[in-house]
Protein backbone atom coordinates (compact mmCIF):
# COMPACT_ATOMS: atom_id res chain seq x y z
CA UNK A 1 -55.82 55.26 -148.88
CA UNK A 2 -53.40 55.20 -146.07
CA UNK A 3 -53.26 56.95 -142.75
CA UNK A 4 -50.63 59.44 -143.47
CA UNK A 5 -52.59 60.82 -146.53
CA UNK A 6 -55.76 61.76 -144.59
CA UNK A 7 -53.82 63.06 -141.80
CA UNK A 8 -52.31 65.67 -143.98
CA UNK A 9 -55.32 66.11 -146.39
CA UNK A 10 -56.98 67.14 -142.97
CA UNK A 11 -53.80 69.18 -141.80
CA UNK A 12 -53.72 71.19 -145.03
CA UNK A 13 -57.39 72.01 -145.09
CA UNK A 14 -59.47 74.40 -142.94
CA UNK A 15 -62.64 72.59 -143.28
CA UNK A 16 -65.60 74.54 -142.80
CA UNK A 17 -69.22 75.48 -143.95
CA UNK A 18 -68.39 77.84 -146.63
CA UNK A 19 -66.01 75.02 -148.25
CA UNK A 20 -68.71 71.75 -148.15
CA UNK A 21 -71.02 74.64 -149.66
CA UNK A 22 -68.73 75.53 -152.28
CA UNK A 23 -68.04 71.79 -152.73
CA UNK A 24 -71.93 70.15 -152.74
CA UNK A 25 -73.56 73.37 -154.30
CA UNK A 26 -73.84 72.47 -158.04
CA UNK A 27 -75.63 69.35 -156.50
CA UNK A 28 -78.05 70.95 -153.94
CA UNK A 29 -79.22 73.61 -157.33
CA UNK A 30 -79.82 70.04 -158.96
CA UNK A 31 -82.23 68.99 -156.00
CA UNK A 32 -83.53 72.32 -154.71
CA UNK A 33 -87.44 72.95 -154.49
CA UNK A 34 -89.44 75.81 -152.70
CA UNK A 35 -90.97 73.48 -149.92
CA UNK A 36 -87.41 72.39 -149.02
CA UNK A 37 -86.16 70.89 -145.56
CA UNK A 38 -83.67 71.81 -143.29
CA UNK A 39 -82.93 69.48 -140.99
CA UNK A 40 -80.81 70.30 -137.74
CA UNK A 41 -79.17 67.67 -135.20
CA UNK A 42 -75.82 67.59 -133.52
CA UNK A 43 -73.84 64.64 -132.64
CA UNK A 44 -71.16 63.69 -130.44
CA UNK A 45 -67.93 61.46 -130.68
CA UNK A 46 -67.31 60.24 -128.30
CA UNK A 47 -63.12 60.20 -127.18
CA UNK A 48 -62.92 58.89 -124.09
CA UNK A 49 -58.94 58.43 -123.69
CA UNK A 50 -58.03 61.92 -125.74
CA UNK A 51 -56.79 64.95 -123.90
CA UNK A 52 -59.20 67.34 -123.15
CA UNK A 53 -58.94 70.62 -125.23
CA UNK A 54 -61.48 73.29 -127.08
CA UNK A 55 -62.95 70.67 -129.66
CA UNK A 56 -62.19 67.74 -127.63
CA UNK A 57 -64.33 68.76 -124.45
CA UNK A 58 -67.33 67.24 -121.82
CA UNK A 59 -71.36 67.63 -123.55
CA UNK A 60 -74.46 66.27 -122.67
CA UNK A 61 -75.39 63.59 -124.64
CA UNK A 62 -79.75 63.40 -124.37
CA UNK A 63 -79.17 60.00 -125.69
CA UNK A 64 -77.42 58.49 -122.46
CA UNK A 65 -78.52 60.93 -119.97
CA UNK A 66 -75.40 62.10 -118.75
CA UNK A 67 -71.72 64.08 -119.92
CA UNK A 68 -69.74 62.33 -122.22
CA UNK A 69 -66.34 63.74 -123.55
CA UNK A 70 -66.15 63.94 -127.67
CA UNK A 71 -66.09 66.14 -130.32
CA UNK A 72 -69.94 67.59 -130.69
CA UNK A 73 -71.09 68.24 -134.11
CA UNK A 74 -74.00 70.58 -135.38
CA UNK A 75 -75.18 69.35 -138.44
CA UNK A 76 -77.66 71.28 -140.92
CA UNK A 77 -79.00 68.62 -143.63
CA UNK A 78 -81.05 70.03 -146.57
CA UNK A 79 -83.67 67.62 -148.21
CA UNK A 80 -85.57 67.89 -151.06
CA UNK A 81 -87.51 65.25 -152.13
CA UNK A 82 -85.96 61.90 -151.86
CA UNK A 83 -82.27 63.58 -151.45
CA UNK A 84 -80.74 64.88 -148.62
CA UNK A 85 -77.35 66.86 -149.02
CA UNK A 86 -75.58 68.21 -146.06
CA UNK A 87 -75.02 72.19 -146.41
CA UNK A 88 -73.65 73.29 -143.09
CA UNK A 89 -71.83 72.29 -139.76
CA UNK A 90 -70.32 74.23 -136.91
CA UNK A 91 -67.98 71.95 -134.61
CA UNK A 92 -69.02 73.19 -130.77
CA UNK A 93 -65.80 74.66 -129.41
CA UNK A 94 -65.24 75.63 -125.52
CA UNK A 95 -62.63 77.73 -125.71
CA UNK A 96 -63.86 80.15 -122.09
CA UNK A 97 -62.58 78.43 -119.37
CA UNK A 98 -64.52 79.15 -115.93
CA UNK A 99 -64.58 77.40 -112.53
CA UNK A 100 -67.41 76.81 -110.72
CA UNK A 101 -68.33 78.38 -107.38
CA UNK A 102 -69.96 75.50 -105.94
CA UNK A 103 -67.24 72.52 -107.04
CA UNK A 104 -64.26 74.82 -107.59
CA UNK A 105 -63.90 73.06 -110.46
CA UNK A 106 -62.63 73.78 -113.53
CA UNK A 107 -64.64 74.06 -116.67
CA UNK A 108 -65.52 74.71 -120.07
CA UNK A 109 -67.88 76.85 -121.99
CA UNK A 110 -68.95 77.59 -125.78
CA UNK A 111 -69.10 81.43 -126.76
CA UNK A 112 -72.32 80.89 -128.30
CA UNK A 113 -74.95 78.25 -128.02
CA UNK A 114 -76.06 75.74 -129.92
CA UNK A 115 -78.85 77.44 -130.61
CA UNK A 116 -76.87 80.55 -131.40
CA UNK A 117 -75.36 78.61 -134.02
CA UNK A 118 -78.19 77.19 -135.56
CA UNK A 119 -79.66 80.74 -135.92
CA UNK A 120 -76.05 81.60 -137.38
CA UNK A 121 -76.11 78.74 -140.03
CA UNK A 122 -79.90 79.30 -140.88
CA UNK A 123 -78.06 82.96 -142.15
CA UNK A 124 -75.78 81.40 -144.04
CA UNK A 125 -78.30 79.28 -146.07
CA UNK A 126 -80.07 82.26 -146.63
CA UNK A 127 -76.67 84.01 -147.82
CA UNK A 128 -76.42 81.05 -149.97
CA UNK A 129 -79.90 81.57 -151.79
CA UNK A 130 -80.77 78.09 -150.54
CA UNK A 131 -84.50 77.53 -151.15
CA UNK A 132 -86.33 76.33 -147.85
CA UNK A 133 -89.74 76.54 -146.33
CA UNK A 134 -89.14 74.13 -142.98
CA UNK A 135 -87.10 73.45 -140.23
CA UNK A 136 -86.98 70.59 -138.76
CA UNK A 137 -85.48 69.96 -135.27
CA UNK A 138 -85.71 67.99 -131.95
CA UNK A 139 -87.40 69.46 -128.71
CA UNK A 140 -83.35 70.49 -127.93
CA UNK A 141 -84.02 73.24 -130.36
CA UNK A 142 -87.05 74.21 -129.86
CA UNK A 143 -86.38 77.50 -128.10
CA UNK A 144 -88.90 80.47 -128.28
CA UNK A 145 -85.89 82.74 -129.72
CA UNK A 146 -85.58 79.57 -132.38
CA UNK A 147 -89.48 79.95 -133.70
CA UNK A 148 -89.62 83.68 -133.47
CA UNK A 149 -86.32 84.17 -135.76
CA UNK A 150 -87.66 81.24 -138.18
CA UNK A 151 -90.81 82.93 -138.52
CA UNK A 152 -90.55 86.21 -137.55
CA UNK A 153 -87.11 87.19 -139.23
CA UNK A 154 -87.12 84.71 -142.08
CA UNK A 155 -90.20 84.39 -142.92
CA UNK A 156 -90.33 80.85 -142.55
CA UNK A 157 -91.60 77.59 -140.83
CA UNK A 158 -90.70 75.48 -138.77
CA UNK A 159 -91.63 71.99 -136.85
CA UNK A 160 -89.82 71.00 -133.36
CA UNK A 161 -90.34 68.74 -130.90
CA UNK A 162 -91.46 70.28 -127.63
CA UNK A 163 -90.66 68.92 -123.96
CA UNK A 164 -94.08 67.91 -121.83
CA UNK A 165 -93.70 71.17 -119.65
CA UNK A 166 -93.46 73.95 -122.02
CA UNK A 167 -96.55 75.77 -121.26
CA UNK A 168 -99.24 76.92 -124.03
CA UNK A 169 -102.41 78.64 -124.08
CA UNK A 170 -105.61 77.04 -126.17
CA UNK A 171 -107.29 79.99 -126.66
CA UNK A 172 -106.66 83.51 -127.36
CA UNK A 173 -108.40 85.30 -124.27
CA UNK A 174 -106.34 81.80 -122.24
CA UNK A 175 -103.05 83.76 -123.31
CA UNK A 176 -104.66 87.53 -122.72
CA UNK A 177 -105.38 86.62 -119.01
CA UNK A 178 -102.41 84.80 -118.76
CA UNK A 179 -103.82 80.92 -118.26
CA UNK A 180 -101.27 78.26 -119.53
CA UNK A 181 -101.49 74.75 -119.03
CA UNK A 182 -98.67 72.49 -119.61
CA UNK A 183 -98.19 70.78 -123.30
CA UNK A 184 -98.71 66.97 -121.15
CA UNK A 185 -101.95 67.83 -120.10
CA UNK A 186 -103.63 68.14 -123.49
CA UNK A 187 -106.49 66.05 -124.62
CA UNK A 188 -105.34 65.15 -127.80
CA UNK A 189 -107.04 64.68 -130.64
CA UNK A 190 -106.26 63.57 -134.61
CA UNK A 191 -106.69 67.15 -135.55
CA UNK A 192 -104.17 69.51 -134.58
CA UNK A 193 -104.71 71.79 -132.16
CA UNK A 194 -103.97 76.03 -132.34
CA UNK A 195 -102.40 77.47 -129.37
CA UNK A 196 -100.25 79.81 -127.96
CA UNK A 197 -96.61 79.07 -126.67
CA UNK A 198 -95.96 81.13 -123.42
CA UNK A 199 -93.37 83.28 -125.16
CA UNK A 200 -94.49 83.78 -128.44
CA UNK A 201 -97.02 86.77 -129.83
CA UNK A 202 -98.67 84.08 -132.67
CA UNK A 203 -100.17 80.83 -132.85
CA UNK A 204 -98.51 77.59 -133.62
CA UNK A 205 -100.44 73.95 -134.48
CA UNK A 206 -99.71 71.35 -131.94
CA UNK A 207 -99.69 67.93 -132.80
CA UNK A 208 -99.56 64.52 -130.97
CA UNK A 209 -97.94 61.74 -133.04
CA UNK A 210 -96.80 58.26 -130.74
CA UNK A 211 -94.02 56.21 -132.03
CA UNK A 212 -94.22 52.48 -131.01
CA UNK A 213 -90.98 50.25 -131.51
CA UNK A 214 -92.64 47.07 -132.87
């Protein structure tokens, strides 16, 4: 396949969620299960030498600590079983420029988060009748707004990651009077643990689990 026919395949075609749905969905029915996953990330290519624009822009990347200018993905992956099939992905576009009062600099800003979006998308697999119990996400996701829509709204579950100073109470009359301590000054255990996210009106299990590379 040469150059020129995937640069007008991609020319020609609007590519978005409702089209890789339309395109993967007799598959995903194949797969789909009650206790399915849906599992969010976003990623980032990088394109260093391109010209800056909406799609091509500066975002954090968690996984070198610093700004790095790409094209930043968000990815929704449904698995079921021993197949995973993506079902959704919303390309982050700054198209509100703004300049900064401190730097006077110029810069660039999505009209929604990313977290925005992943609320949006988790509506579309529900318009979609996909059949999902879980989501599954990184502490970047794991906003309060995020778990009470999930469980609150949808009706569903959900397990995130959760940075060491998000704040939690361990018992109920802890969370009345208002007594947090921070998530990195548990004394784990192997059982989970019930508590209270500062935040959130119900209970949620915490969990300590330490990955070692060997």
């Amino acid at each position: 396949m040469s150059h020129d026919q995937v640069t007008r395949f991609l020319s020609k075609n609007a590519l978005t969620s409702e089209k890789l749905w339309a395109l993967l969905k007799p598959k995903v029915r194949e797969i789909e299960r009650d206790d399915g996953v849906l599992v969010f990330d976003d990623t980032i290519q990088e394109k260093s030498y391109s010209q800056e624009n909406d799609i091509i822009s500066w975002h954090f990347d968690h996984t070198k600590g610093c700004a790095v200018k790409g094209i930043n993905l968000l990815n929704c992956v449904y698995s079921a079983g021993d197949v995973s099939l993506p079902v959704a992905f919303e390309i982050i576009k700054k198209s509100i420029r703004f300049t900064e009062i401190a730097t006077r600099k110029e810069k660039r800003k999505s009209p929604a988060t990313k977290n925005e979006q992943l609320r949006t998308m988790l509506d579309l697999c529900q318009q979609n009748q996909l059949k999902w119990q879980y989501v599954l996400a990184d502490r970047w996701f794991s906003s309060s707004d995020n778990m009470k829509y999930i469980h609150q709204k949808l009706g569903k579950s959900f397990i995130f990651g959760l940075k060491g100073n998000r704040l939690v109470a361990l018992k109920p009359e802890d969370k009345k009077q208002g007594r947090y301590v921070r998530v990195d000054s548990i004394k784990w255990s192997e059982q989970p643990i019930q508590s209270w996210i500062k935040g959130l009106d119900f209970p949620v299990l915490l969990y300590q689990q330490v990955f070692r590379n060997l």
